[in-house]
N, C-alpha and C. Protein backbone atom coordinates (compact mmCIF):
# COMPACT_ATOMS: atom_id res chain seq x y z
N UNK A 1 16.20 -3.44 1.07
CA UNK A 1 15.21 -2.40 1.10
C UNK A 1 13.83 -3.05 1.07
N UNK A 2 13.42 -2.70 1.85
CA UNK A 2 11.57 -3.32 1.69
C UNK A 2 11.10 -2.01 1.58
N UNK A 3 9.77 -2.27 0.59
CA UNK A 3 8.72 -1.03 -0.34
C UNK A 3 7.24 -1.89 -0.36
N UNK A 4 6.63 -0.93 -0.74
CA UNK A 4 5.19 -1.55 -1.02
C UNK A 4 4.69 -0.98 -2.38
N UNK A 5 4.07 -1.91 -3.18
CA UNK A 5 3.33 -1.11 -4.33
C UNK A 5 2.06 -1.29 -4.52
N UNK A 6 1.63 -1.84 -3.25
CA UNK A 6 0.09 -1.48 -2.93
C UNK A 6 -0.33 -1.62 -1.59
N UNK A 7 -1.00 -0.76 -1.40
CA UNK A 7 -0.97 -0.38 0.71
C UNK A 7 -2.83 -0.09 0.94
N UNK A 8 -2.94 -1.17 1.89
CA UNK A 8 -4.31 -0.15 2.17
C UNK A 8 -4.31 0.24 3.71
N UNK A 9 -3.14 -0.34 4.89
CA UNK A 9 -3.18 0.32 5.87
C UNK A 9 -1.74 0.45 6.33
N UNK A 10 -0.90 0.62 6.88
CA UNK A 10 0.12 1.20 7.21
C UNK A 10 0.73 -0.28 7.22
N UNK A 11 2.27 -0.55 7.39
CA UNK A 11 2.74 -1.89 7.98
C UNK A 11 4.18 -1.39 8.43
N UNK A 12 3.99 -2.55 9.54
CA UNK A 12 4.89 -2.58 10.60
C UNK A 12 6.62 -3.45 10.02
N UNK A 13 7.33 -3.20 9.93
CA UNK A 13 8.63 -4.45 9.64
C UNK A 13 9.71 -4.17 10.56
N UNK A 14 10.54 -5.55 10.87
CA UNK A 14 10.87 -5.94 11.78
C UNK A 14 12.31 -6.74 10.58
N UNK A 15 13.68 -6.49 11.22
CA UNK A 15 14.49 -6.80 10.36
C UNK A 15 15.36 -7.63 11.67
N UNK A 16 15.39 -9.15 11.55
CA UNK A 16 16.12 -9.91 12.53
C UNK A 16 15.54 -9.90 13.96
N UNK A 17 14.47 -9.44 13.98
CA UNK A 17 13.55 -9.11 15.22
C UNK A 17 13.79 -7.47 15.79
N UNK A 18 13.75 -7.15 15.15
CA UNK A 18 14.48 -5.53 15.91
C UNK A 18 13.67 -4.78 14.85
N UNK A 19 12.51 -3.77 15.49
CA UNK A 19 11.80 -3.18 14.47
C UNK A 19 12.29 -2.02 13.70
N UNK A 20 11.98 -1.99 12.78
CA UNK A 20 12.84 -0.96 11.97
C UNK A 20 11.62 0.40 11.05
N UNK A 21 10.22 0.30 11.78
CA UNK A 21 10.04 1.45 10.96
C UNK A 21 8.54 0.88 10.55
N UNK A 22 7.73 2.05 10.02
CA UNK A 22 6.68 1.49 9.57
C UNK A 22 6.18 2.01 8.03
N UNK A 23 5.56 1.29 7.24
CA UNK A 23 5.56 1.93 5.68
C UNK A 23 4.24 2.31 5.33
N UNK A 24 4.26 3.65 5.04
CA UNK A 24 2.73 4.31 5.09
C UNK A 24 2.62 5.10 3.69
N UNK A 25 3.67 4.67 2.65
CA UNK A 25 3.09 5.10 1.20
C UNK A 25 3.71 3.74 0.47
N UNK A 26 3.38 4.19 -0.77
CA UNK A 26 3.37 2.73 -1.51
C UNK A 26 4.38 3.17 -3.06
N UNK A 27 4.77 2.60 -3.89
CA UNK A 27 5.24 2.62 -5.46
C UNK A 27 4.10 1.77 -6.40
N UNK A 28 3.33 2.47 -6.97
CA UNK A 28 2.57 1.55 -8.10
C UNK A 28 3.48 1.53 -9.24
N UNK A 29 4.18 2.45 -9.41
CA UNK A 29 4.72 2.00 -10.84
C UNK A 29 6.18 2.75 -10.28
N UNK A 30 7.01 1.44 -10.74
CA UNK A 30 8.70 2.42 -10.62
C UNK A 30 9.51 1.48 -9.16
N UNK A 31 10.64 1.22 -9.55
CA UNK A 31 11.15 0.93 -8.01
C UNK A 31 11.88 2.15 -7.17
N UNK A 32 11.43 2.21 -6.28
CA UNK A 32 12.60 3.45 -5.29
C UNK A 32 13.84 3.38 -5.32
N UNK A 33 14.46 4.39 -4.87
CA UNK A 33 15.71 4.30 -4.67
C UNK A 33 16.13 4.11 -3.96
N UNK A 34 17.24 3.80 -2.75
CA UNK A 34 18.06 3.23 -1.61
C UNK A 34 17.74 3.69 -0.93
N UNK A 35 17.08 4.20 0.30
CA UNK A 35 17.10 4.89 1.02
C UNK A 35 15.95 6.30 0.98
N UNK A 36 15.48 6.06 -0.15
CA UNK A 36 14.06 6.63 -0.73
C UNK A 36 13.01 6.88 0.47
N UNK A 37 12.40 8.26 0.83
CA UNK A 37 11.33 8.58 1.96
C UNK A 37 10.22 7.42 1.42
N UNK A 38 9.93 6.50 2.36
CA UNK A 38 8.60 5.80 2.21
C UNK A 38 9.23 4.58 2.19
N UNK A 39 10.16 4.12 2.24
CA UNK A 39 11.33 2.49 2.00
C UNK A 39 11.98 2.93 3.17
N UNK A 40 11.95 0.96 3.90
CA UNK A 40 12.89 0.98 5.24
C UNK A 40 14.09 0.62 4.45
N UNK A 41 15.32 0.92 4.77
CA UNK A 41 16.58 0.40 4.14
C UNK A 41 17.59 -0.02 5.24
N UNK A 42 18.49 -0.83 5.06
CA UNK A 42 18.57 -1.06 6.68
C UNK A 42 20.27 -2.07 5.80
N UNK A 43 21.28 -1.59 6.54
CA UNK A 43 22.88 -1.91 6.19
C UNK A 43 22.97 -3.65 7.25
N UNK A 44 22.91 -4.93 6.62
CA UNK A 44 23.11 -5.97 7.17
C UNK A 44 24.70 -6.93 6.43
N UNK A 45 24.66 -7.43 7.68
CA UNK A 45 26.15 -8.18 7.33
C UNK A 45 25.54 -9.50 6.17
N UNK A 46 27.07 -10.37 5.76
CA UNK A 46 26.19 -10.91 4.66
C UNK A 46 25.99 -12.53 5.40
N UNK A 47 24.66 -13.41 4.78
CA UNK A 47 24.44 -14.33 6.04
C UNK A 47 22.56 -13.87 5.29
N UNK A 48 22.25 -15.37 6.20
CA UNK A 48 20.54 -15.17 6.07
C UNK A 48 19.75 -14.06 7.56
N UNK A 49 18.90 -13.67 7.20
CA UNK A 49 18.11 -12.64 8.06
C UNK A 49 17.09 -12.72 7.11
N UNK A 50 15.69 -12.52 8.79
CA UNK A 50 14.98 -12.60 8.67
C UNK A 50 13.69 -11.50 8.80
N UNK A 51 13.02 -10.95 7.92
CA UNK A 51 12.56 -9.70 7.63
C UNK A 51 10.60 -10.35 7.70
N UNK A 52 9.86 -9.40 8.82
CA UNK A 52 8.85 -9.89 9.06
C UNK A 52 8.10 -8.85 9.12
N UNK A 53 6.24 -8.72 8.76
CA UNK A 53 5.88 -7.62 8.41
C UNK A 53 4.28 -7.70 8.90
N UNK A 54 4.22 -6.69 9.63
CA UNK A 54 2.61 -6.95 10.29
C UNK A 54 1.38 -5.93 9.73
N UNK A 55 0.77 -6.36 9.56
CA UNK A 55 -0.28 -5.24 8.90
C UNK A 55 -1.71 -5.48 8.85
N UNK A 56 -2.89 -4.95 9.53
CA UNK A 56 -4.28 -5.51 9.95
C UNK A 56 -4.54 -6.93 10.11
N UNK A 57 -3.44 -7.30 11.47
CA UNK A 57 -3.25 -8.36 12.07
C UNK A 57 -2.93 -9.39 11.69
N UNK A 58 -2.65 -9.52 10.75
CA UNK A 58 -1.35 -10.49 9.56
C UNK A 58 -0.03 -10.12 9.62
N UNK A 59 0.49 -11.57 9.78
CA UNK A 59 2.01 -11.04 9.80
C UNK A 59 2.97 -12.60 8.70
N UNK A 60 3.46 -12.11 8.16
CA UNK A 60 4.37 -12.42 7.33
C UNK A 60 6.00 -12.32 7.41
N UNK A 61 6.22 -13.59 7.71
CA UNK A 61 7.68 -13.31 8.05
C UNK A 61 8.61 -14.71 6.74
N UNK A 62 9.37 -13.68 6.48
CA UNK A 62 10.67 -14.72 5.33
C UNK A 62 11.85 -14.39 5.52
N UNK A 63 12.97 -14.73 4.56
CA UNK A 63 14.14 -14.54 4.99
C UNK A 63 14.76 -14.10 3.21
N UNK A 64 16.15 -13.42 3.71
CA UNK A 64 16.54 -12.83 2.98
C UNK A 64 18.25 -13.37 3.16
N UNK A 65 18.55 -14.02 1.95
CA UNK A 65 20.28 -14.65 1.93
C UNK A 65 20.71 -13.22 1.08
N UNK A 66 21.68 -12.23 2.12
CA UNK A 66 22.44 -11.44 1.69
C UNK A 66 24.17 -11.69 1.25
N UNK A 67 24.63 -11.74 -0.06
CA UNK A 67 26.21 -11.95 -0.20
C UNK A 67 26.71 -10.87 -0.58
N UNK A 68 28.03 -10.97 -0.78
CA UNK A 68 29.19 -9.81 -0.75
C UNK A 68 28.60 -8.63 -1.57
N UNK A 69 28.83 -7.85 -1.59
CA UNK A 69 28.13 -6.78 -2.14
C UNK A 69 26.74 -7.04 -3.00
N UNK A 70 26.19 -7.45 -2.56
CA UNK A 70 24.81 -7.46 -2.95
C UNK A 70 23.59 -7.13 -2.13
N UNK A 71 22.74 -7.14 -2.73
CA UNK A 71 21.41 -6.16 -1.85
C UNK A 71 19.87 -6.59 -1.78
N UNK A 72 19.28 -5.91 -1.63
CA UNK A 72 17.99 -7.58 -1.28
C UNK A 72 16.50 -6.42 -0.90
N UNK A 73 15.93 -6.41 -2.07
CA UNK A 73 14.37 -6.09 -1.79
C UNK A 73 13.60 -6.65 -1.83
N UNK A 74 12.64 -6.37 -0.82
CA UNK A 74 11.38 -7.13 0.01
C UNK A 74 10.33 -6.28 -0.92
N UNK A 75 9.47 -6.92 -1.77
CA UNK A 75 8.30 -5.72 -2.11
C UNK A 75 7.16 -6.65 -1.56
N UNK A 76 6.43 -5.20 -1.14
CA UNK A 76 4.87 -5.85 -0.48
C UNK A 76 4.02 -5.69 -1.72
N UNK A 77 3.30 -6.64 -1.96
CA UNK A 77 1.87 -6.32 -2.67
C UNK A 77 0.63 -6.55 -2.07
């Protein structure tokens, strides 16, 4: 799940190169829930992927090692 808990213009993310959505509210206090309006959430096999994020012409890209039932949040600040 990638979230933001502080936003001052919209951002773009991109999960393995394939865009997935853009995040236009934020969490200051509290984490969301799975699938929560305002969080991209996105079902990946397990293996590294790479989750990249553009926002007033900055872009930030890292990676995320997903294993067997486990789960993996990206928070923006």
């Amino acid at each position: 799940m990638v979230y933001s808990i502080k936003m001052t213009s919209p951002t773009d993310v991109w999960i393995n190169g394939i865009y997935k959505g853009q995040l236009n509210s934020y969490f200051p206090s509290g984490k969301p829930y799975y699938g929560q309006q305002g969080t991209i959430s996105e079902v990946v096999n397990i293996g590294t992927h790479t989750i990249q994020t553009r926002c007033n012409g900055y872009t930030i890209t890292t990676s995320a090692n997903v294993t067997k039932d486990g789960t993996f949040r990206l928070v923006l600040k």
